[in-house]
Structure formats: structure tokens, C-alpha cells
Protein backbone atom coordinates (compact mmCIF):
# COMPACT_ATOMS: atom_id res chain seq x y z
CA UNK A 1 55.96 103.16 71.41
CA UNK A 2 59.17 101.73 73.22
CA UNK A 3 58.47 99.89 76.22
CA UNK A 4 60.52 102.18 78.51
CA UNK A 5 58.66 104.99 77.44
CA UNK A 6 55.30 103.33 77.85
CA UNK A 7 56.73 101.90 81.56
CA UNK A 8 57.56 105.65 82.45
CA UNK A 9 54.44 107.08 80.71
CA UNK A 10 52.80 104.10 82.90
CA UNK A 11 54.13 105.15 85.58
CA UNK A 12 53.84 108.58 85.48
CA UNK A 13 49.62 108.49 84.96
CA UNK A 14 49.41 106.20 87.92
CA UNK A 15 51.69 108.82 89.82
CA UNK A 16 49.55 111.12 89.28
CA UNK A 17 46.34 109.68 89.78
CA UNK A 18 47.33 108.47 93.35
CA UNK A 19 48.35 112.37 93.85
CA UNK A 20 45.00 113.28 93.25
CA UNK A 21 45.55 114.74 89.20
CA UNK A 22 42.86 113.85 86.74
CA UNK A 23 43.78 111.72 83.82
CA UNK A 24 43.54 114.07 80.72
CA UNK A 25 44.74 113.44 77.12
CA UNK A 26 46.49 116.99 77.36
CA UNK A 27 47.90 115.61 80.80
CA UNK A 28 49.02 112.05 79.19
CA UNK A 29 49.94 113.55 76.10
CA UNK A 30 52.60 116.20 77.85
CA UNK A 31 54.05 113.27 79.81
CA UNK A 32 54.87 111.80 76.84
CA UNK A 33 56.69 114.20 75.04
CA UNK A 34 58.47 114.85 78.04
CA UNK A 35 59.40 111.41 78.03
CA UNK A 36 59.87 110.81 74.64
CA UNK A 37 62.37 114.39 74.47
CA UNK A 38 64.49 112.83 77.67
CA UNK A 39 66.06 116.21 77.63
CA UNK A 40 64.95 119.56 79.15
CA UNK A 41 62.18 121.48 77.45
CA UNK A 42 60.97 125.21 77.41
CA UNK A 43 57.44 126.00 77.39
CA UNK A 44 57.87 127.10 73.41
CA UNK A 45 59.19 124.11 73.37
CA UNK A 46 56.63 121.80 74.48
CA UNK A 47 53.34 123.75 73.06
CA UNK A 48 55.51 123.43 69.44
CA UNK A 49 55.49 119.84 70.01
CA UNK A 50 53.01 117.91 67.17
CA UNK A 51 51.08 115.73 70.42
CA UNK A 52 50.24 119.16 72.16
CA UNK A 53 50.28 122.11 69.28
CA UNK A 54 46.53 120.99 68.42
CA UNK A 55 45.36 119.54 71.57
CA UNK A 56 45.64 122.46 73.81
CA UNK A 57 46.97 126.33 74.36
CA UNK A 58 50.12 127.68 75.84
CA UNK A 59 47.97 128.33 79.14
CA UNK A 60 46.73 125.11 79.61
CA UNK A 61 50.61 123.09 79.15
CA UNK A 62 51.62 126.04 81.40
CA UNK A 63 49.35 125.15 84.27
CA UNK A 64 49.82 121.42 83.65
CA UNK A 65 53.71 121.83 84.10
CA UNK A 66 52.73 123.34 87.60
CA UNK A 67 50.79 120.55 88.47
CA UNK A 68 53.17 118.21 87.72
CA UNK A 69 55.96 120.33 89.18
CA UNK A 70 53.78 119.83 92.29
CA UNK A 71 53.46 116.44 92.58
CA UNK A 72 56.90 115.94 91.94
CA UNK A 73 56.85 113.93 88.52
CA UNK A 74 58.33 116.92 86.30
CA UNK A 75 61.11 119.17 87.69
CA UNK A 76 62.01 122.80 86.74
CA UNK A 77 65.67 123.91 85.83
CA UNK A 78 67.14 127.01 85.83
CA UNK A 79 69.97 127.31 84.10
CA UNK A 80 70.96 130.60 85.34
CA UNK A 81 68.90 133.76 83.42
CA UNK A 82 67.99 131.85 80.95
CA UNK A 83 64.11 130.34 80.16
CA UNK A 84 62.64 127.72 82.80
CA UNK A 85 63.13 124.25 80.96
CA UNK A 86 61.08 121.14 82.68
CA UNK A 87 62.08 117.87 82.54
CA UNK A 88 60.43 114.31 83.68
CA UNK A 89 61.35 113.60 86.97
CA UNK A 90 61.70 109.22 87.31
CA UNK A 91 62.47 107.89 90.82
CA UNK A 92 66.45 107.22 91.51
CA UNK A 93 67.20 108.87 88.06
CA UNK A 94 68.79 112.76 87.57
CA UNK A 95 71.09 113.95 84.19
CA UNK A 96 73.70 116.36 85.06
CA UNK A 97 73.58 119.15 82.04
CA UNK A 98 76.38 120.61 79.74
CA UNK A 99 74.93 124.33 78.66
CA UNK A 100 76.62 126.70 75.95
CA UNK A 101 76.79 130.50 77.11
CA UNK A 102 76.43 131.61 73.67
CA UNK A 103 74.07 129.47 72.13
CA UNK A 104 71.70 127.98 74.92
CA UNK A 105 72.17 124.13 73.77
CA UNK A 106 71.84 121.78 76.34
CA UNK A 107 73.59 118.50 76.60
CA UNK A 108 73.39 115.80 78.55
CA UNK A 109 76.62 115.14 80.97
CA UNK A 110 77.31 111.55 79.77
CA UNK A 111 80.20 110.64 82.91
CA UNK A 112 79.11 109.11 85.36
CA UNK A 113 77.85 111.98 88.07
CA UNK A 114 80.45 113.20 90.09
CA UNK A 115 78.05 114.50 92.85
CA UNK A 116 76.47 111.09 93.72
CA UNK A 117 78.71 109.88 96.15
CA UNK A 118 78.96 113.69 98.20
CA UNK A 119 74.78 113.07 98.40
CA UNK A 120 74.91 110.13 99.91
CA UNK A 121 77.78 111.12 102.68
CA UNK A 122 75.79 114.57 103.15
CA UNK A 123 72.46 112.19 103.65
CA UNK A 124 73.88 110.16 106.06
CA UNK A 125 75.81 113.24 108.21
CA UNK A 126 73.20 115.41 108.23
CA UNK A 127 69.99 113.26 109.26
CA UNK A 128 68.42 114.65 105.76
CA UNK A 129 66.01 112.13 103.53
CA UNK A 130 64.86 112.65 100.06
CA UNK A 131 68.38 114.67 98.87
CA UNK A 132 68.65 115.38 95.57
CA UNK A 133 70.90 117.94 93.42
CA UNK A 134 70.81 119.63 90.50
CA UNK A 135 74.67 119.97 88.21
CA UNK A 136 74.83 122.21 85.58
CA UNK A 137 78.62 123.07 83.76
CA UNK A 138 78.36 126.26 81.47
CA UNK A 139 80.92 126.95 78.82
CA UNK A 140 81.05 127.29 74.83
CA UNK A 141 79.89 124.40 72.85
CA UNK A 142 82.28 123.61 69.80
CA UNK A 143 79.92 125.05 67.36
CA UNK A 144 80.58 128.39 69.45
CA UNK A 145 84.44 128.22 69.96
């Protein structure tokens, strides 16, 4: 395994453990693909993935995405009406998302984030800590035009 995948995998156990989750292989083995993926997921997704499809059900990925969703180390995207995709969630890190209209691919927004610098100005007017955004552009994808 690449070391910054094991660090974040690392990382994300002891996260949880100090937020009071018990270390499971279904737990650990989520995490990973999560990590390993480094783009957003559905549930389909994730249960389809070889480390979870024979480990556990739809049910149980479903109520670990909650409580990692809770304890802040996976977060939830909307993307408008379609599916909820998850994502791992690394302090001081975010991806900005491309999404086609027709097609549902998702890309990652490889400029630098254009949002960043608005944050940090709204942070330091407003008094608020912890700020964070979400950026999603939607649009046809070449393979749609």
C-alpha cells in the first residue's frame, strides 16, 4: 500500500478511535477504499467495491458511512438530485468537483480553488471557526457534447 494512503488510513483509525468508534475490519476496510478511490463514492458504489462486497451488506457500509459522517472523517455531497456520494474527509484538504448533467461523471476541479481566499476573509469578518465549503460546477462533459 502507498504510504500516503497508509498515513491517511493511519490516521483515520486513530480518528476514530479517539471519537469513541470501534476498530472493525468492515470499518478499516471502508476507509480504505475511500481513500484509495480519492474521489466521491455512492453507496452502490462502495458495497461493489472487492474489500467490502464479501465482508459485509449494504446495511452495515450504510450505517458505517453515518458514523463516520458523524465524527467528521467522511463527508456527504449532494450534487443536486442526484445520489448521496461520500468522500474521506483529511484535515486542511477539500476537492472542488466538475459534474456532467447528462451523464453523472464526476471530476475532480484540478485549478487551484477559487473559493479559498473568500473563506478565509469571511472567517476572519464574521468571528466564525471551523469554515469550510463545498464547490460544485455542473455542465456537459465532452463525451456528452
Amino acid at each position: 500500500m502507498d504510504k500516503e494512503i497508509q498515513d491517511r488510513l493511519d490516521w483515520a483509525i486513530q480518528t476514530c478511535s479517539e471519537r469513541g468508534l470501534r476498530r472493525t475490519k468492515a470499518m478499516r476496510e471502508l476507509l480504505k477504499v475511500l481513500i484509495t478511490f480519492q474521489k466521491p463514492q455512492t453507496l452502490a458504489d462502495l458495497c461493489k467495491s472487492d474489500g467490502l462486497c464479501n465482508l459485509c451488506d449494504r446495511a452495515t457500509v450504510f450505517r458505517l458511512l453515518g458514523r463516520l459522517l458523524d465524527k467528521g472523517v467522511v463527508k456527504k455531497l449532494g450534487f443536486q438530485e442526484r445520489a448521496a456520494y461520500y468522500i474521506f474527509s483529511y484535515p486542511g484538504e477539500h476537492n472542488d468537483y466538475l459534474v456532467c448533467t447528462d451523464c453523472g461523471k464526476i471530476e475532480t476541479l484540478s485549478i487551484k480553488c477559487p473559493v479559498e481566499a473568500l473563506e478565509k476573509e469571511v472567517m476572519a469578518s464574521s468571528g466564525f471557526s471551523g469554515l469550510y465549503h463545498e464547490l460544485e460546477f455542473f455542465g456537459q462533459c465532452p463525451a456528452c457534447v
